[in-house]
N, C-alpha and C. Protein backbone atom coordinates (compact mmCIF):
# COMPACT_ATOMS: atom_id res chain seq x y z
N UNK A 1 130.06 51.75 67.08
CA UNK A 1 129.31 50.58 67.52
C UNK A 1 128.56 50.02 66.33
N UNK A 2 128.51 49.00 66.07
CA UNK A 2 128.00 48.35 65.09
C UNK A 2 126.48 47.93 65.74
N UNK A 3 125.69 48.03 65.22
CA UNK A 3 124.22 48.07 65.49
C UNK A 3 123.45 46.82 65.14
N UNK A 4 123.40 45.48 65.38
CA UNK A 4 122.76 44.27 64.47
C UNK A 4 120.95 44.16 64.65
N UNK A 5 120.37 44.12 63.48
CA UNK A 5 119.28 43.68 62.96
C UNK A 5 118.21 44.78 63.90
N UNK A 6 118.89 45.91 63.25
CA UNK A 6 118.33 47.54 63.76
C UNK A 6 117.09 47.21 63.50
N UNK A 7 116.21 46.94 62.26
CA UNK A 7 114.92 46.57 61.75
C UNK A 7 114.23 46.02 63.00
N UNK A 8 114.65 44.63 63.32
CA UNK A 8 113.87 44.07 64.21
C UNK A 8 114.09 44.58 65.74
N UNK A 9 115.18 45.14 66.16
CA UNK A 9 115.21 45.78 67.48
C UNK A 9 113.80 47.34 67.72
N UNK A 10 113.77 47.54 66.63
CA UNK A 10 112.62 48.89 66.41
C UNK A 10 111.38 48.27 66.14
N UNK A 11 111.35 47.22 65.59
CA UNK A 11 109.78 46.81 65.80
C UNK A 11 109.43 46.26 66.97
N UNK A 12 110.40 45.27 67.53
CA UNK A 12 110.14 44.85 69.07
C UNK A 12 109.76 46.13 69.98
N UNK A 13 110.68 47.31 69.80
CA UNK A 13 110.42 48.38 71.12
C UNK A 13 109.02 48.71 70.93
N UNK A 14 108.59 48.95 72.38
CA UNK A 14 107.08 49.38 72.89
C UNK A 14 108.16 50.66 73.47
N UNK A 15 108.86 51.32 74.02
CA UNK A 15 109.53 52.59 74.82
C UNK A 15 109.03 53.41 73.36
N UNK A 16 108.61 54.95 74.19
CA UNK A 16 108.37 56.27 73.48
C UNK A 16 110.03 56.65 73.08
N UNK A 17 110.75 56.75 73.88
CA UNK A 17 112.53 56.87 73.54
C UNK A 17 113.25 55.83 73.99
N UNK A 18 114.18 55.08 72.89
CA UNK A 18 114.94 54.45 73.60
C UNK A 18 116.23 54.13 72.52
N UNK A 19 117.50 55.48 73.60
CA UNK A 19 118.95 55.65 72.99
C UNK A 19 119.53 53.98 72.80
N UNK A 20 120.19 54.04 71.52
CA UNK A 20 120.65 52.89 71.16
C UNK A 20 121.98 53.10 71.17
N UNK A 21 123.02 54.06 70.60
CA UNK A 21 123.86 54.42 70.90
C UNK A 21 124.32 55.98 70.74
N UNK A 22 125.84 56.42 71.19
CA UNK A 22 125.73 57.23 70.88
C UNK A 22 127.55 57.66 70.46
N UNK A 23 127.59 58.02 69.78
CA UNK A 23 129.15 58.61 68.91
C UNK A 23 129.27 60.09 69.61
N UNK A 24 130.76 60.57 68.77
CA UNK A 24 130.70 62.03 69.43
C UNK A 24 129.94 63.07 68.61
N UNK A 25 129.42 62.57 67.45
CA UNK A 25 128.67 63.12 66.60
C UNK A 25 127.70 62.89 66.40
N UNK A 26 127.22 62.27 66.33
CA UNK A 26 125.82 61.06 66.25
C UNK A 26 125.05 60.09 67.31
N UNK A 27 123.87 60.53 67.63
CA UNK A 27 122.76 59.68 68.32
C UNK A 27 121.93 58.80 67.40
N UNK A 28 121.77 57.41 67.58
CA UNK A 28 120.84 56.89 67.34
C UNK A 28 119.59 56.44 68.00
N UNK A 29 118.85 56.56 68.06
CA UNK A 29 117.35 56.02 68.79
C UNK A 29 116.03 55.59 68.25
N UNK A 30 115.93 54.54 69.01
CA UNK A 30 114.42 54.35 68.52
C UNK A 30 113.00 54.43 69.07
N UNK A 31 112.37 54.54 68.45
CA UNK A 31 110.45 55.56 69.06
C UNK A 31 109.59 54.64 69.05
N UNK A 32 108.56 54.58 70.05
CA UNK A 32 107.02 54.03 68.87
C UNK A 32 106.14 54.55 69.92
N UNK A 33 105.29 55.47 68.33
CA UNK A 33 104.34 56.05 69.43
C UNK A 33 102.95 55.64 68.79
N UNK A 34 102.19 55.59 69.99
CA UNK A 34 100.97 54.95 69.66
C UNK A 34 99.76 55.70 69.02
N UNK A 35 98.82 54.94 68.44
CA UNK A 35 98.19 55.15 67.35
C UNK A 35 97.46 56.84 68.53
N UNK A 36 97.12 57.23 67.62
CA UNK A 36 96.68 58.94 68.00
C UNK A 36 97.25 59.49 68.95
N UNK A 37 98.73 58.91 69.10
CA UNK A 37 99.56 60.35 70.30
C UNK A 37 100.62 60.71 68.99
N UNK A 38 102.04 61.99 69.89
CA UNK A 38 102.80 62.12 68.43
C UNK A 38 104.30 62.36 69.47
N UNK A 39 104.93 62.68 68.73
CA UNK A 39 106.06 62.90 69.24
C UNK A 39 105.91 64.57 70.19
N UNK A 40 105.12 65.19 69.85
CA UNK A 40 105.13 66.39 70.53
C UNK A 40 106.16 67.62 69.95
N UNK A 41 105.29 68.97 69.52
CA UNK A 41 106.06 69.51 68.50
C UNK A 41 107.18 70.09 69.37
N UNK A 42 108.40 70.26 68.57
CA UNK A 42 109.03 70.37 69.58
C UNK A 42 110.20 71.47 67.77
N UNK A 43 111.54 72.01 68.65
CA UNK A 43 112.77 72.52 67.78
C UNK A 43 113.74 72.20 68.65
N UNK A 44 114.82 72.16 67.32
CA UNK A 44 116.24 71.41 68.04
C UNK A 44 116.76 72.42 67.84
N UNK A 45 117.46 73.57 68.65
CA UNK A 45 118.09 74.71 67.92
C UNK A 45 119.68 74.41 67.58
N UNK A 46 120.27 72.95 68.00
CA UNK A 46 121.54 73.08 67.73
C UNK A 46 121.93 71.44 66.98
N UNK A 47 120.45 70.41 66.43
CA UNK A 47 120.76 69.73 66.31
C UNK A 47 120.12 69.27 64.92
N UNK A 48 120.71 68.60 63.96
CA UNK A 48 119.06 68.15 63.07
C UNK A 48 118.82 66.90 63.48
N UNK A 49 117.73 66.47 62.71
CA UNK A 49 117.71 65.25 62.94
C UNK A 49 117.20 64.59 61.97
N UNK A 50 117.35 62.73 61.71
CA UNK A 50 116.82 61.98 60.76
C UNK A 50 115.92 61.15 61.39
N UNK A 51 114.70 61.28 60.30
CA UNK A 51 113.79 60.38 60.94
C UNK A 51 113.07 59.73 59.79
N UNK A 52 113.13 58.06 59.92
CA UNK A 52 113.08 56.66 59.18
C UNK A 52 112.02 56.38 59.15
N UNK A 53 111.15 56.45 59.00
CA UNK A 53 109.74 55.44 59.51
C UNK A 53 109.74 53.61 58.79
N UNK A 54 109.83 52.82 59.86
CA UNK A 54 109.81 51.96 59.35
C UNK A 54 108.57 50.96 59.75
N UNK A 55 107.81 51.57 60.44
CA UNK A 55 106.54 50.94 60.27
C UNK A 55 105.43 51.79 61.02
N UNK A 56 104.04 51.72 60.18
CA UNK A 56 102.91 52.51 60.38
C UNK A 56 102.75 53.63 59.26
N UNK A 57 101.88 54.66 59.84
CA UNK A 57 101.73 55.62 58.97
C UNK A 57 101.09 56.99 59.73
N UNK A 58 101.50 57.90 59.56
CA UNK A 58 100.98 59.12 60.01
C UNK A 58 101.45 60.63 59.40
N UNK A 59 101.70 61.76 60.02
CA UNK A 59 101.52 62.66 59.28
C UNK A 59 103.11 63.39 59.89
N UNK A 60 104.11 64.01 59.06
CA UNK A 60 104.87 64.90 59.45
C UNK A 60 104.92 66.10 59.49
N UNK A 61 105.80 67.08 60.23
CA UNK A 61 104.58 68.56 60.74
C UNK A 61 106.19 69.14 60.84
N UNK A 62 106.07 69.82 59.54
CA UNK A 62 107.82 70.90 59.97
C UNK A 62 106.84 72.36 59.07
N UNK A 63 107.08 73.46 60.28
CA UNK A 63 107.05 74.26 60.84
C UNK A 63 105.84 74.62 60.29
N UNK A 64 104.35 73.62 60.02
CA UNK A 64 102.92 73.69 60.44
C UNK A 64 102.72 73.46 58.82
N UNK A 65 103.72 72.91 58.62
CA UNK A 65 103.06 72.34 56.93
C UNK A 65 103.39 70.86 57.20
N UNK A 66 101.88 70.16 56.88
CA UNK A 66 101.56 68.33 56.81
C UNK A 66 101.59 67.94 55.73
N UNK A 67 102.59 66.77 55.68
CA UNK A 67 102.58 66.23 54.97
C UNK A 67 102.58 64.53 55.45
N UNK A 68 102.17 63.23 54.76
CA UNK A 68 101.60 61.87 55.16
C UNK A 68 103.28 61.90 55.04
N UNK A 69 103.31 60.41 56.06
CA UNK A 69 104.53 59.85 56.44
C UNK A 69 103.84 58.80 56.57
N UNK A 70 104.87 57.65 55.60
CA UNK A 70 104.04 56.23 55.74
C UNK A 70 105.73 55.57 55.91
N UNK A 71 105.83 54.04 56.04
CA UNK A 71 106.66 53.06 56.28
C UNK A 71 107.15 53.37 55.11
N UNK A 72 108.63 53.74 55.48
CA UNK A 72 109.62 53.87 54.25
C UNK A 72 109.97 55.42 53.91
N UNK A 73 109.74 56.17 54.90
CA UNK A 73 109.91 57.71 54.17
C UNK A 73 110.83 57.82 55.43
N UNK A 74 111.88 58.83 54.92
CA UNK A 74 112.93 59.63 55.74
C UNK A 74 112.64 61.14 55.40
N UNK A 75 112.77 61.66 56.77
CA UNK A 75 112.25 63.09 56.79
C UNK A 75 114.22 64.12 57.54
N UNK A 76 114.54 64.90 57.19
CA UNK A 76 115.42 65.70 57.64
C UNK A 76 114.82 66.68 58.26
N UNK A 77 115.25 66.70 59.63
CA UNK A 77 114.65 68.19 60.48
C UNK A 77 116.22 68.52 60.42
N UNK A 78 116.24 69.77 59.71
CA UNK A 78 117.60 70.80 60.14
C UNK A 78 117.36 71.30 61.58
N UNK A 79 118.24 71.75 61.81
CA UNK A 79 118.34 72.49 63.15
C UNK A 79 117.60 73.82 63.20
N UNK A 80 116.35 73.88 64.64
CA UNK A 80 116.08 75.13 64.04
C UNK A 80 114.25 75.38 64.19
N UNK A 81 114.23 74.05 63.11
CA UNK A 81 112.90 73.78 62.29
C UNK A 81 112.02 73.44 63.35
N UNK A 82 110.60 73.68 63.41
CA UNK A 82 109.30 73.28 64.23
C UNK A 82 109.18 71.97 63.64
N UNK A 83 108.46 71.03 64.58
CA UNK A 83 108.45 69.71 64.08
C UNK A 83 107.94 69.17 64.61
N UNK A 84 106.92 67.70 64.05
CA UNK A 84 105.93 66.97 64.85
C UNK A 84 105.96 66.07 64.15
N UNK A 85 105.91 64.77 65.00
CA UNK A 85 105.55 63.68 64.08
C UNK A 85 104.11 63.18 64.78
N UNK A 86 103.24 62.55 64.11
CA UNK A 86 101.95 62.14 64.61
C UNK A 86 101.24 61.03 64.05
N UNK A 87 100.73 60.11 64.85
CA UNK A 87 100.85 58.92 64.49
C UNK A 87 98.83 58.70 64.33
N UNK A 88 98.45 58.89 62.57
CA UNK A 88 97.09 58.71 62.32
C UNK A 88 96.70 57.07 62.09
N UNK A 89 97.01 56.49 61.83
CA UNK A 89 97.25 54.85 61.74
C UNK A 89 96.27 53.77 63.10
N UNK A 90 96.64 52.60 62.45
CA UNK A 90 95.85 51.75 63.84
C UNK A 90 97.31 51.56 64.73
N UNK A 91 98.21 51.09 63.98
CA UNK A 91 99.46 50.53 65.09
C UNK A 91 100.24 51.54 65.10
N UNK A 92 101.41 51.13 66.04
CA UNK A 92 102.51 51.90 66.31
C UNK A 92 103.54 52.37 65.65
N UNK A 93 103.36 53.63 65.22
CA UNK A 93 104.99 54.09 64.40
C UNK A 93 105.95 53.80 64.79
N UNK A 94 106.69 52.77 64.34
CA UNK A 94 107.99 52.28 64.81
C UNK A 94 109.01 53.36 63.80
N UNK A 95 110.12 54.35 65.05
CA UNK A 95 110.78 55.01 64.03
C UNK A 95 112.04 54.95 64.43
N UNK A 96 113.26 55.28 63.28
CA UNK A 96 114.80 54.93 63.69
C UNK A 96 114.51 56.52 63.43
N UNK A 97 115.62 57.16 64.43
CA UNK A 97 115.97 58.44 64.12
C UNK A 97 117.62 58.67 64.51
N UNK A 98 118.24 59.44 64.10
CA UNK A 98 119.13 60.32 64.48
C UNK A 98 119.64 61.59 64.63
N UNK A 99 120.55 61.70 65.42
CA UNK A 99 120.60 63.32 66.18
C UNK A 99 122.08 63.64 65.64
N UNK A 100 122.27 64.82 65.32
CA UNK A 100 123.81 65.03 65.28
C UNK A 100 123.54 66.79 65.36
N UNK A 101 124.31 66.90 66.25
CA UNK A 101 125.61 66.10 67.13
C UNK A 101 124.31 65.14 68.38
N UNK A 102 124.59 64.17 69.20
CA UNK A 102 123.43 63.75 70.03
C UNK A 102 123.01 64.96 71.03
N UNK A 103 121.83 64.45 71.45
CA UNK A 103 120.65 65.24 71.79
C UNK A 103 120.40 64.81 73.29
N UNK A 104 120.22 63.65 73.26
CA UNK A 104 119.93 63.21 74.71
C UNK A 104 120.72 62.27 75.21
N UNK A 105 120.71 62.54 76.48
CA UNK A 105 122.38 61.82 77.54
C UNK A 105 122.16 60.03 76.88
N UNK A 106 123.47 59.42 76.91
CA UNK A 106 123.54 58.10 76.31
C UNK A 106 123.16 57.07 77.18
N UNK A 107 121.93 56.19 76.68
CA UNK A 107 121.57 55.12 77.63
C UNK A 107 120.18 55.44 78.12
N UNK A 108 119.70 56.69 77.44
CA UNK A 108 117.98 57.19 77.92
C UNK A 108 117.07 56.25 77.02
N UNK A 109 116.18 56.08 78.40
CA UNK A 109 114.95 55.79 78.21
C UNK A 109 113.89 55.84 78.55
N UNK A 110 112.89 56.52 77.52
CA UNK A 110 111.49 56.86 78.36
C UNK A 110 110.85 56.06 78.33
N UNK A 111 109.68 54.66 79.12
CA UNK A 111 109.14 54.28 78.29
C UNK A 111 107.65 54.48 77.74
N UNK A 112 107.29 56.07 78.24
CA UNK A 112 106.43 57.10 77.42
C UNK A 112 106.21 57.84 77.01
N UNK A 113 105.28 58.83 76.47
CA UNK A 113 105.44 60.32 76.25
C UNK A 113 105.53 60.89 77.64
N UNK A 114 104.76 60.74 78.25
CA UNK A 114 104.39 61.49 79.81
C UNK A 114 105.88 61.47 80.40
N UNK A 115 106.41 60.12 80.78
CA UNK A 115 107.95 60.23 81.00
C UNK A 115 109.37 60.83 80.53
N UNK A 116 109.06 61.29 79.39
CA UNK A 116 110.07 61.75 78.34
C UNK A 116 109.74 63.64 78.87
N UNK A 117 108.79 63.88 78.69
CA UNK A 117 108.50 64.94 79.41
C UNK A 117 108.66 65.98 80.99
N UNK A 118 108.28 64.50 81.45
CA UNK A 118 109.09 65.05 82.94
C UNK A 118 110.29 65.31 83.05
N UNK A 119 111.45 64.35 82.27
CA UNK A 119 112.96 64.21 82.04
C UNK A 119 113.09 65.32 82.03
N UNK A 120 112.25 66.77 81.10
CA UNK A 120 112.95 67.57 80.12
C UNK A 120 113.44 69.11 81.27
């Protein structure tokens, strides 16, 4: 699937998850979580993942070592790894990520943390 003007589809989203597509190898999705919530630490034991930040700024958290994540940094979670993303900033981390192999059923959308949670 060819994906057009990915940039501006991720700054428009207000959804905590929302699958954009998905291959037999590859998930794409996009996040935005609001200023002092985070993604919730979480491990993928069978998946890694890429994660874009393309707007805001906050802190990344693989396996309890922080390091700042600002607009423009890509982070690799291998499979496995403890992980948090957390959003210290005024606005919303708008983030592109991907899953391989995908992670969550094709066409999900939470449009919060609280909702993404119940799903699980």
């Amino acid at each position: 699937m060819h994906l057009k003007d990915i940039n501006g589809q991720c700054r428009q989203n207000t959804y905590f998850r929302h699958v954009l597509t998905t291959g037999p190898n590859t998930q794409v999705v996009i996040m935005s979580i609001k200023p002092g919530e985070d993604i919730g630490e979480e491990t993928h034991p069978d998946n890694d993942q890429v994660l874009y930040l393309l707007s805001g700024s906050g802190k990344a958290v693989l396996d309890h070592q922080e390091s700042d994540y600002k607009a423009g940094d890509l982070v690799l979670v291998p499979a496995g790894r403890l992980h948090n993303f957390i959003n210290t900033g005024s606005g919303d981390l708008k983030i592109i990520t991907a899953y391989s192999p995908p992670h969550h059923p094709d066409g999900t959308v939470h449009k919060t943390k609280a909702e993404a949670l119940s799903a699980e």
